[in-house]
Protein backbone atom coordinates (compact mmCIF):
# COMPACT_ATOMS: atom_id res chain seq x y z
CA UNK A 1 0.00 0.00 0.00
CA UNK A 2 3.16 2.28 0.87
CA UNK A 3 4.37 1.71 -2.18
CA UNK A 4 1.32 2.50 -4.38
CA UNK A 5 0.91 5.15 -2.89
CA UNK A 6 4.64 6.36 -3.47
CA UNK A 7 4.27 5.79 -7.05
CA UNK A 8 1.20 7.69 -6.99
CA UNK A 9 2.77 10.51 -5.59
CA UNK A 10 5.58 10.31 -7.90
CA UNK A 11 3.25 10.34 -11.11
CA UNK A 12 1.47 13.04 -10.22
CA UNK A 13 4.41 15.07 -9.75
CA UNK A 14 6.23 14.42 -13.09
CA UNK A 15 2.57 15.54 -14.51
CA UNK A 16 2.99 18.40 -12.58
CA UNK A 17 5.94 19.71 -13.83
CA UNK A 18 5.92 18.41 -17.47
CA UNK A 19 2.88 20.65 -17.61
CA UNK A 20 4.10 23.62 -15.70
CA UNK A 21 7.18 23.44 -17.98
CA UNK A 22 5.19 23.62 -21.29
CA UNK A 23 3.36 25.94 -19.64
CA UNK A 24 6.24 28.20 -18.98
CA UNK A 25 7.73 28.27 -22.51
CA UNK A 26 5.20 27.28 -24.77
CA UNK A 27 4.79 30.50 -25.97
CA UNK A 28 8.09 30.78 -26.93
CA UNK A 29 8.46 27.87 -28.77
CA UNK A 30 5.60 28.65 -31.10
CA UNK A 31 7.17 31.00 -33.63
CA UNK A 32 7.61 34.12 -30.83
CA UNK A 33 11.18 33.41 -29.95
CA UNK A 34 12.60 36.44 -31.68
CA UNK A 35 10.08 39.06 -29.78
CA UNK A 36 9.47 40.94 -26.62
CA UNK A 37 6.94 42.54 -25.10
CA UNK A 38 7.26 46.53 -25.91
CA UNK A 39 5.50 49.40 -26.22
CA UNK A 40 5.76 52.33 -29.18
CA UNK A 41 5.30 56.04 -28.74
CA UNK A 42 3.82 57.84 -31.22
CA UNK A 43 4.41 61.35 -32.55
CA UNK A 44 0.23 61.95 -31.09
CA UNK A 45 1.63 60.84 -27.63
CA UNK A 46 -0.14 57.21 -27.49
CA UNK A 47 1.40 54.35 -25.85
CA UNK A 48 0.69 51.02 -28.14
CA UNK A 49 1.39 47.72 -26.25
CA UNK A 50 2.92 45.00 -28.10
CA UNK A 51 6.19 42.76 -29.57
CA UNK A 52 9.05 44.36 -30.57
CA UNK A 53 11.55 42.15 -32.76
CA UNK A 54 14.62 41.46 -30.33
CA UNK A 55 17.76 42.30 -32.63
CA UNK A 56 21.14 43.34 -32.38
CA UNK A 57 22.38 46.70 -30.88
CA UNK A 58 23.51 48.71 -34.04
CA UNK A 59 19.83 47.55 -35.34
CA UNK A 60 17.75 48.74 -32.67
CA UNK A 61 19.72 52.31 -33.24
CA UNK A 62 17.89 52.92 -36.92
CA UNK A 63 14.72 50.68 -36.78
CA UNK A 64 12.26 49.28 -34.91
CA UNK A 65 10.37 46.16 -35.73
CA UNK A 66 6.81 46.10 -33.51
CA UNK A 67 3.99 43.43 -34.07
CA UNK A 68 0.81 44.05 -33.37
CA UNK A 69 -1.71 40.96 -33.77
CA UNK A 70 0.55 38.88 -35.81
CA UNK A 71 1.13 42.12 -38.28
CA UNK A 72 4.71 43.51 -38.55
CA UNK A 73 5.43 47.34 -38.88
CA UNK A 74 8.71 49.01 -39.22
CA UNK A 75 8.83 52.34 -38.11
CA UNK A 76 11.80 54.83 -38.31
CA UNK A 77 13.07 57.28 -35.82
CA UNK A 78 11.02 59.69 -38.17
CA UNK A 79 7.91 57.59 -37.43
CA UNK A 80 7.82 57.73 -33.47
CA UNK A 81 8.87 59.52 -30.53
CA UNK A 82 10.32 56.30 -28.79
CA UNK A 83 10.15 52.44 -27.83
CA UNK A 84 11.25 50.06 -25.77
CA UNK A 85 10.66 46.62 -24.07
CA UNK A 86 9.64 45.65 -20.78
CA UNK A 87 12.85 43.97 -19.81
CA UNK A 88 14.52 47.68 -19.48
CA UNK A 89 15.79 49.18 -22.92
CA UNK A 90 14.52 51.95 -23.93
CA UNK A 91 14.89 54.40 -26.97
CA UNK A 92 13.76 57.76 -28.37
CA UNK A 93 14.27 59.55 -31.62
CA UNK A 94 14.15 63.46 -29.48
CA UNK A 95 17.73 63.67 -29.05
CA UNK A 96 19.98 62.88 -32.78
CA UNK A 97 17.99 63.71 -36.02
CA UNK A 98 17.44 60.62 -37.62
CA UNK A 99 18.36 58.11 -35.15
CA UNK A 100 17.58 56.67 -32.10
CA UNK A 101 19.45 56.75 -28.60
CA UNK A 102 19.24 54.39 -26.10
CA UNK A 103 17.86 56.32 -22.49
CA UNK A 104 19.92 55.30 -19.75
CA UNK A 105 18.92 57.97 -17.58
CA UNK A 106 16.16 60.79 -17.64
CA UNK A 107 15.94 64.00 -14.99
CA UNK A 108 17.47 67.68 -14.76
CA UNK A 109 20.43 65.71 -16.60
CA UNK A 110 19.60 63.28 -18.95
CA UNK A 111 22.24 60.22 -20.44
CA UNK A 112 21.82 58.81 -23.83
CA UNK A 113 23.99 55.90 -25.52
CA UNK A 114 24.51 55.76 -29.23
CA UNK A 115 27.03 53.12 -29.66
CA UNK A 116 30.20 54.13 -28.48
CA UNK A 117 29.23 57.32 -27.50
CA UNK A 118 26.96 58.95 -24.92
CA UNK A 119 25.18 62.32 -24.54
CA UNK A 120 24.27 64.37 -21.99
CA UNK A 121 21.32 66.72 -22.42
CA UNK A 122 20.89 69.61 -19.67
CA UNK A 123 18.46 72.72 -20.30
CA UNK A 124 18.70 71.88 -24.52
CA UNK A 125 22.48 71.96 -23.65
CA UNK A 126 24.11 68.23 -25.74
CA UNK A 127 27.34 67.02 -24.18
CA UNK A 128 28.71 64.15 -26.02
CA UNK A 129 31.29 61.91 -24.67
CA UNK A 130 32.80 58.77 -26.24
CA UNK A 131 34.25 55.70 -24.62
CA UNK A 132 37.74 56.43 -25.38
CA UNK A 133 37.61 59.96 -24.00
CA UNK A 134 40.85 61.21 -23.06
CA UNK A 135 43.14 58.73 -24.96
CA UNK A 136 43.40 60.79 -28.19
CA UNK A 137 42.06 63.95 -29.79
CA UNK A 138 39.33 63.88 -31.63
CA UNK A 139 36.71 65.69 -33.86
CA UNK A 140 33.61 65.55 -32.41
CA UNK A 141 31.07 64.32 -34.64
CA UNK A 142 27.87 66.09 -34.30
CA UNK A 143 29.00 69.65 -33.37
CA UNK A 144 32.60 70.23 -35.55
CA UNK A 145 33.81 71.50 -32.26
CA UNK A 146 37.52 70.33 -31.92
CA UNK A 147 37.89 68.41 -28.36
CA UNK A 148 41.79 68.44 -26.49
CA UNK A 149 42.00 65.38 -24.38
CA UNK A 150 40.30 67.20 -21.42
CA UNK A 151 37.68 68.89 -22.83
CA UNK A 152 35.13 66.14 -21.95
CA UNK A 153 35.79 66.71 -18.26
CA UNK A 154 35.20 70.31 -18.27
CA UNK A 155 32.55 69.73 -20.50
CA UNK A 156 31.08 67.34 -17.86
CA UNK A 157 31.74 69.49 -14.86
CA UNK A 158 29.85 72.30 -16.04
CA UNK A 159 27.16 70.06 -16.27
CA UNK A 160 27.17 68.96 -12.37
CA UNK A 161 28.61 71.63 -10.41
CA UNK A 162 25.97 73.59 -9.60
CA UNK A 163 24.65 70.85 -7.06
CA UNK A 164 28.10 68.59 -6.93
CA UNK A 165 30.37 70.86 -5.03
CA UNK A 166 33.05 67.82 -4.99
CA UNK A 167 33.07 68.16 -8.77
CA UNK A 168 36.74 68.41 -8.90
CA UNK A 169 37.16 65.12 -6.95
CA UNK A 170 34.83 63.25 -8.68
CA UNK A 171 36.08 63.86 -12.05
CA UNK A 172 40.16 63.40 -11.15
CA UNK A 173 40.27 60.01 -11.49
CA UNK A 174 36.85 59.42 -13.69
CA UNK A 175 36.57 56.99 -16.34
CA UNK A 176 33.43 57.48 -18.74
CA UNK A 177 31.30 54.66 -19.38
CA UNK A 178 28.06 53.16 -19.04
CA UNK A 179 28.10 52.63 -15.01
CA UNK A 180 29.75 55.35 -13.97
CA UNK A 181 28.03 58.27 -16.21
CA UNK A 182 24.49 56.81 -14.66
CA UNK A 183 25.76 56.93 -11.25
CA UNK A 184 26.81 60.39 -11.59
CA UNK A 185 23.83 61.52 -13.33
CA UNK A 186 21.24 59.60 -11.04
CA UNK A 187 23.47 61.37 -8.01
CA UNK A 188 23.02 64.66 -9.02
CA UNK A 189 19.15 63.80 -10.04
CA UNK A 190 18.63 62.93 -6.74
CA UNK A 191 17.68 59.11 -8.12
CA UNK A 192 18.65 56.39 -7.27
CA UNK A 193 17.28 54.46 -10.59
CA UNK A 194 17.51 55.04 -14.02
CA UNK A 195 13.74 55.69 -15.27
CA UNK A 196 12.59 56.92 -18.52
CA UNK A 197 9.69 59.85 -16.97
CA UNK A 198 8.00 59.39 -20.80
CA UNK A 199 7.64 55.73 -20.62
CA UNK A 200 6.73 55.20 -17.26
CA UNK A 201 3.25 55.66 -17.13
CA UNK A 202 3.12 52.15 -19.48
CA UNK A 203 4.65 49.78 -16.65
CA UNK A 204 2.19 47.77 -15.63
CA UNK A 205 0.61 46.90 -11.98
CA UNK A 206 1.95 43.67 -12.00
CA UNK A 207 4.50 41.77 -13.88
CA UNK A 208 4.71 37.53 -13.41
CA UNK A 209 7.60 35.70 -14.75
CA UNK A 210 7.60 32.31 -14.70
CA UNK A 211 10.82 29.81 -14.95
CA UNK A 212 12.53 26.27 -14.17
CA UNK A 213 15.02 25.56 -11.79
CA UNK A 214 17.57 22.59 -12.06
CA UNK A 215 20.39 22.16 -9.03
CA UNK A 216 21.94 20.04 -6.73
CA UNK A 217 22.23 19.98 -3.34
CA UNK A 218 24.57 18.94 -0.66
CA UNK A 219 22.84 18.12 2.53
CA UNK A 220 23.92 16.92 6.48
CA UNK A 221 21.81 15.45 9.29
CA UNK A 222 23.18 17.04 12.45
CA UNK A 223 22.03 15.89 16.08
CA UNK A 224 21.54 17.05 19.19
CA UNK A 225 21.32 14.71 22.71
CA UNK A 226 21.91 11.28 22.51
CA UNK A 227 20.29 8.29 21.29
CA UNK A 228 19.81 5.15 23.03
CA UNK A 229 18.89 2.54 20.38
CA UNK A 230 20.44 -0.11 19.07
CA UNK A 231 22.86 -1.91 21.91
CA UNK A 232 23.10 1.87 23.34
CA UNK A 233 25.34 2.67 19.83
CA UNK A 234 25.07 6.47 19.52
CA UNK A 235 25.07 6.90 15.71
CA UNK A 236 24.02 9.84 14.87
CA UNK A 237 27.04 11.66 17.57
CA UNK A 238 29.76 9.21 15.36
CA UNK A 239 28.09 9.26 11.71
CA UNK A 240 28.72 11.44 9.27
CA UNK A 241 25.60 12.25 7.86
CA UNK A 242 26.33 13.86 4.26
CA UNK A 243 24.90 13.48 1.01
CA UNK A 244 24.71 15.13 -2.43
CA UNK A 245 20.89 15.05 -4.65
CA UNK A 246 19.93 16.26 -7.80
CA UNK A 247 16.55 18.30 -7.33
CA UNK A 248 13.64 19.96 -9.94
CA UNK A 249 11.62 22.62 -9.61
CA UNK A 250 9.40 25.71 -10.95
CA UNK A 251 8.96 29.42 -10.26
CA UNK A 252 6.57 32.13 -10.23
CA UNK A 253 7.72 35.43 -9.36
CA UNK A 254 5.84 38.71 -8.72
CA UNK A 255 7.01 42.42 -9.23
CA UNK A 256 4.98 45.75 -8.83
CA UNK A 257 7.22 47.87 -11.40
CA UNK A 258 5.39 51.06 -10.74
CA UNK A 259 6.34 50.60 -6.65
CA UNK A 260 9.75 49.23 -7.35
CA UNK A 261 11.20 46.84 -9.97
CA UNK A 262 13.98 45.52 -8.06
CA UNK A 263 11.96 44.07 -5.64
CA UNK A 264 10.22 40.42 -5.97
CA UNK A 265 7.83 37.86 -4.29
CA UNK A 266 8.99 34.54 -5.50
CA UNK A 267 7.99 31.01 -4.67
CA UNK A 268 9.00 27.94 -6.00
CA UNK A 269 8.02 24.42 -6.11
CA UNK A 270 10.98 21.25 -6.01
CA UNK A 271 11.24 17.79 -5.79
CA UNK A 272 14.39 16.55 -4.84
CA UNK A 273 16.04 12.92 -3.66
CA UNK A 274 18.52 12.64 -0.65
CA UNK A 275 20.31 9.68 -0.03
CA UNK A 276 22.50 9.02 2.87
CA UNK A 277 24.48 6.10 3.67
CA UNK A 278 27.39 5.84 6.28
CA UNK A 279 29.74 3.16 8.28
CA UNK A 280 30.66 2.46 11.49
CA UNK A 281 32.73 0.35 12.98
CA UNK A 282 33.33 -1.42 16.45
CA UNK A 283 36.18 -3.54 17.85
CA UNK A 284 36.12 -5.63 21.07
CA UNK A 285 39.48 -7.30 21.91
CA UNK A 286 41.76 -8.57 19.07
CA UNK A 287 38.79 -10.87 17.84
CA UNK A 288 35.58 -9.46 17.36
CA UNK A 289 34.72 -6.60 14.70
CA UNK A 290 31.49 -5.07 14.32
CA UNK A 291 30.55 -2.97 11.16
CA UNK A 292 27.34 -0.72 10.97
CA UNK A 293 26.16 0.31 7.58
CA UNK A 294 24.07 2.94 8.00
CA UNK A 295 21.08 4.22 5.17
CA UNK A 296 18.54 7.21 5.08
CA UNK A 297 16.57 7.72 2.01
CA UNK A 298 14.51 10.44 1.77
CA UNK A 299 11.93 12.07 -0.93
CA UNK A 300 10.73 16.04 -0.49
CA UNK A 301 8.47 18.30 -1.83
CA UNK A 302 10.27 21.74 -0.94
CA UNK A 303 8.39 24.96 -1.25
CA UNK A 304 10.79 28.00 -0.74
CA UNK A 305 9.04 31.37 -0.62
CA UNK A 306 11.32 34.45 -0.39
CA UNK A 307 11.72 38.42 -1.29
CA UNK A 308 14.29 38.98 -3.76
CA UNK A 309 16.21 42.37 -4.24
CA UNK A 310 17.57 42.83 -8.15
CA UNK A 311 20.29 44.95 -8.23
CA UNK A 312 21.17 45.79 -12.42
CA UNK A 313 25.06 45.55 -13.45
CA UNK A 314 24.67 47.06 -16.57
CA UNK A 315 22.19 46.45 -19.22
CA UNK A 316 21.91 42.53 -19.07
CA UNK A 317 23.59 41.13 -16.18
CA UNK A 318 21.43 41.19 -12.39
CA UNK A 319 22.90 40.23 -9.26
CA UNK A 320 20.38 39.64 -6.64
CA UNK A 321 20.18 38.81 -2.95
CA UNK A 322 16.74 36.41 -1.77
CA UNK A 323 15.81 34.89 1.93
CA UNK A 324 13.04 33.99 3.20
CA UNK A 325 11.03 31.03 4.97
CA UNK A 326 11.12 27.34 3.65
CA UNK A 327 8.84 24.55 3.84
CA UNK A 328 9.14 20.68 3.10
CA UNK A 329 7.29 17.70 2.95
CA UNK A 330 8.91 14.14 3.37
CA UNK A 331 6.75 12.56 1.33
CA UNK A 332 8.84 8.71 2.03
CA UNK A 333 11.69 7.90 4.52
CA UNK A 334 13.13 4.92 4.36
CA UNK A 335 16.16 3.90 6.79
CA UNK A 336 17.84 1.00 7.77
CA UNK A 337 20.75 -1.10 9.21
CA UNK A 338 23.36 -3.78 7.75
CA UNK A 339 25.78 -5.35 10.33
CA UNK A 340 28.29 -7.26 9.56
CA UNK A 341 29.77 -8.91 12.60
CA UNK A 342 33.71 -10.62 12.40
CA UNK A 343 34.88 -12.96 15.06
CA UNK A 344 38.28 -14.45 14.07
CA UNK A 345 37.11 -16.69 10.91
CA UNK A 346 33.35 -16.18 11.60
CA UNK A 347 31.31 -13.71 9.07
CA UNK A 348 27.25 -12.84 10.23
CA UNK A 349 25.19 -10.33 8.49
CA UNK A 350 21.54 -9.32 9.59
CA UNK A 351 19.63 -6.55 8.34
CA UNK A 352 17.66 -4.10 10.53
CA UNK A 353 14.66 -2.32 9.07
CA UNK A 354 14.85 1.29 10.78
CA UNK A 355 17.38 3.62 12.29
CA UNK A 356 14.82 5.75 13.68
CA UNK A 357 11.22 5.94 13.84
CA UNK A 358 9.53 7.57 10.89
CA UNK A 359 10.83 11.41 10.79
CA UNK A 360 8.25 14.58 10.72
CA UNK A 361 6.22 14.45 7.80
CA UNK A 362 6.52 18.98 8.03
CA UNK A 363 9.44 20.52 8.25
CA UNK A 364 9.31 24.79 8.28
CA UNK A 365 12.73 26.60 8.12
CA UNK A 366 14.71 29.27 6.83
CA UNK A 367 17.08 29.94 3.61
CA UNK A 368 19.04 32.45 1.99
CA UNK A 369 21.10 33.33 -0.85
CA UNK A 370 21.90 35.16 -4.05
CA UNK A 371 21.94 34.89 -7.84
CA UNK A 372 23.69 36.22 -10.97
CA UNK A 373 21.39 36.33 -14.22
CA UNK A 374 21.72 37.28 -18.08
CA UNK A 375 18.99 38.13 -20.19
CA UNK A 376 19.03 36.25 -23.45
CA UNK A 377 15.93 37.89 -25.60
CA UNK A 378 12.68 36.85 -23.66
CA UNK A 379 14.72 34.50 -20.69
CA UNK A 380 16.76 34.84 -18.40
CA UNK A 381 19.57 32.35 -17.00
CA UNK A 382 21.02 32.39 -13.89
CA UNK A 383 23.30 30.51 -11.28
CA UNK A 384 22.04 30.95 -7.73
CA UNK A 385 23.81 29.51 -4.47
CA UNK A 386 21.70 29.07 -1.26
CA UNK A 387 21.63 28.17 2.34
CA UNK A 388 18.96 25.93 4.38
CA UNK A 389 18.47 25.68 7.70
CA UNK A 390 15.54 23.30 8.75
CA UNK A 391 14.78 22.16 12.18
CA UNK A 392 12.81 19.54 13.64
CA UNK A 393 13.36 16.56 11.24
CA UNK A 394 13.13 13.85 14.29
CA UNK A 395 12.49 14.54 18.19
CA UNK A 396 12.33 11.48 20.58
CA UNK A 397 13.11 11.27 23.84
CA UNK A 398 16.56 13.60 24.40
CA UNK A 399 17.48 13.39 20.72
CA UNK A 400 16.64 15.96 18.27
CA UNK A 401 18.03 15.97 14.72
CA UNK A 402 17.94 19.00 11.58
CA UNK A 403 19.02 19.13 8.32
CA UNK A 404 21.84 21.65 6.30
CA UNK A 405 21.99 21.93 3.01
CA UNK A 406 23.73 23.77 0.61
CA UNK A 407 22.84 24.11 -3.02
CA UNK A 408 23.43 25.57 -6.32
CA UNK A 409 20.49 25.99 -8.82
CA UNK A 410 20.94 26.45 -12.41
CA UNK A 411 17.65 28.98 -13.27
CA UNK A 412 15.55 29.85 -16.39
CA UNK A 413 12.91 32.03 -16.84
CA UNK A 414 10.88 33.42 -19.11
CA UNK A 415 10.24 37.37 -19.09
């Protein structure tokens, strides 16, 4: 009966998740693998929701592709005021005639990236500064003005130093790119994000992603007191109690983008396998040897729930940081006992069916850890390493026994 009912439980998970996976990335199998959800702005001021075509850099720059119930439209930086998609790039035609800019920033100061170049836009004032600013004199391309290696920092601190008193510091030892140039500009914005003021009005409410997680995990049963079982052997003080497991699972994640994007409710769903298996031995005298093989198998449902906090490193990498409370269900235990006894040329072997009595069904803990992603057109892929601390697996009499684990989770979702 156990066992039919294991089996049981074990097809209706695989259903479970074989469904929950197609359900995940169906979509994206079906012909919409080279789109995004986006938005267009339009010279009359409406937002249009939609898919915009996910291409390469120097492409989004001069067109952009948006589909609107299955029907494709190119439009030119003549055509509309802007785009972008809801993973976080953003572009506008208001800046360069004829082209669009990517918006990394938008306030008193605003930062623009056209290739290898960015621009600065204060009071209709353009500041453009390229990557390699300061390594050679150049010609700069949109004014005729002739730049000396320095220019770009005085250019730059005349930009700031009405509210950046420590101008002159901050610009000694500065090198322009993309991280720095939005840290300086969201500092003297008074921001601490990079938001696009015309586009953000079309965030939604609510924003689910959905993913699969695939890890594996190395686990320890730890003890407290002592037990008195078995010819008053304490194994679980003398055991090691270690064991690597492979482990499955799904996501859901919730943001609120027009509270705070970086912030997430996230719960997942795993099944995982842990199977440990030890040896002891005992020797009385020069004759007699007593080994112990020791075996815990265990099956769980875990559900960890957590807050996650996003912070961007650049335009496609996240590193986040995620805790929160964890619950499992030991859905079959199975333990047992193999001694082998050795008295001079005597062998005897007898098998005992339990260690322990059947462990708590519940277990409730906590967890923590943290995650580096990349967004790959609609997914995202990430390695995450975490930290579990459950209590409570087994209490009898002075003995009380928890679980460790450690664990590192390959994770894709789909944006």
């Amino acid at each position: 009966m156990k066992k039919q009912k294991l089996h049981m439980h074990r097809k209706l998970l695989f259903i479970f998740l074989m469904m929950m996976a197609l359900f995940v990335f169906n979509d994206s199998l079906l012909a919409q693998n080279s789109y995004v959800q986006g938005y267009i702005i339009t010279y009359g001021n409406d937002t249009l929701n939609g898919m915009i075509r996910n291409q390469q850099q120097d492409e989004n720059y001069r067109t952009c592709y948006f589909k609107d119930n299955e029907v494709e439209t190119s439009y030119s930086p003549e055509d509309i005021k802007g785009y972008g998609t809801l993973f976080g790039l953003r572009y506008t035609s208001q800046v360069l005639e004829g082209i669009f800019v990517e918006v990394l920033a938008k306030g008193d100061i605003s930062l623009y990236r056209h290739n290898d170049r960015f621009l600065l836009e204060k009071e209709g004032e353009l500041v453009e500064i390229g990557e390699d600013a300061g390594k050679a004199v150049a010609q700069d391309s949109w004014s005729g003005r002739s730049n000396d290696r320095y220019q770009w920092k005085r250019d730059l601190s005349n930009l700031i130093k009405d509210r950046l008193t420590d101008h002159t510091n901050i610009l000694l030892d500065f090198t322009p790119n993309e991280r720095s140039l939005t840290k300086l500009v969201n500092r003297y914005n008074g921001s601490t994000a990079s938001l696009y003021d015309l586009f953000e009005g079309n965030k939604s409410k609510v924003r689910f992603k959905y993913g699969l997680v695939f890890g594996a995990s190395r686990a320890s049963i730890l003890s407290v007191g002592e037990y008195s079982g078995y010819n008053n052997q304490n194994y679980f003080e003398r055991a090691d109690f270690t064991t690597n497991g492979p482990m499955l699972g799904v996501l859901a994640s919730v943001t609120f983008p027009r509270w705070n994007e970086k912030i997430a409710i996230q719960g997942e769903l795993h099944y995982m396998q842990l199977n440990y298996a030890t040896q002891l031995k005992n020797t009385t005298g020069d004759y007699y040897i007593q080994y112990d093989d020791l075996y815990m198998d265990f099956e769980k449902i875990v559900f960890p729930l957590s807050v996650k906090y996003s912070i961007p490193l650049g335009k496609m990498f996240q590193f986040a940081l995620q805790g929160g409370v964890n619950f499992e269900y030991n859905m079959n235990f199975e333990s047992r006992r193999i001694t082998e006894e050795v008295f001079q040329d005597m062998v005897k072997i007898h098998t005992e069916p339990q260690i322990i009595n059947e462990v708590n069904e519940y277990q409730a803990g906590l967890w923590g850890g943290c995650e580096l992603s990349r967004t790959f057109g609609q997914f995202s892929g990430g390695v995450a390493f975490r930290y579990y601390k459950m209590p409570n697996l087994y209490e009898e009499n002075e003995l009380n026994l928890s679980t460790n684990r450690m664990s590192i989770h390959l994770i894709v979702t789909k944006l």
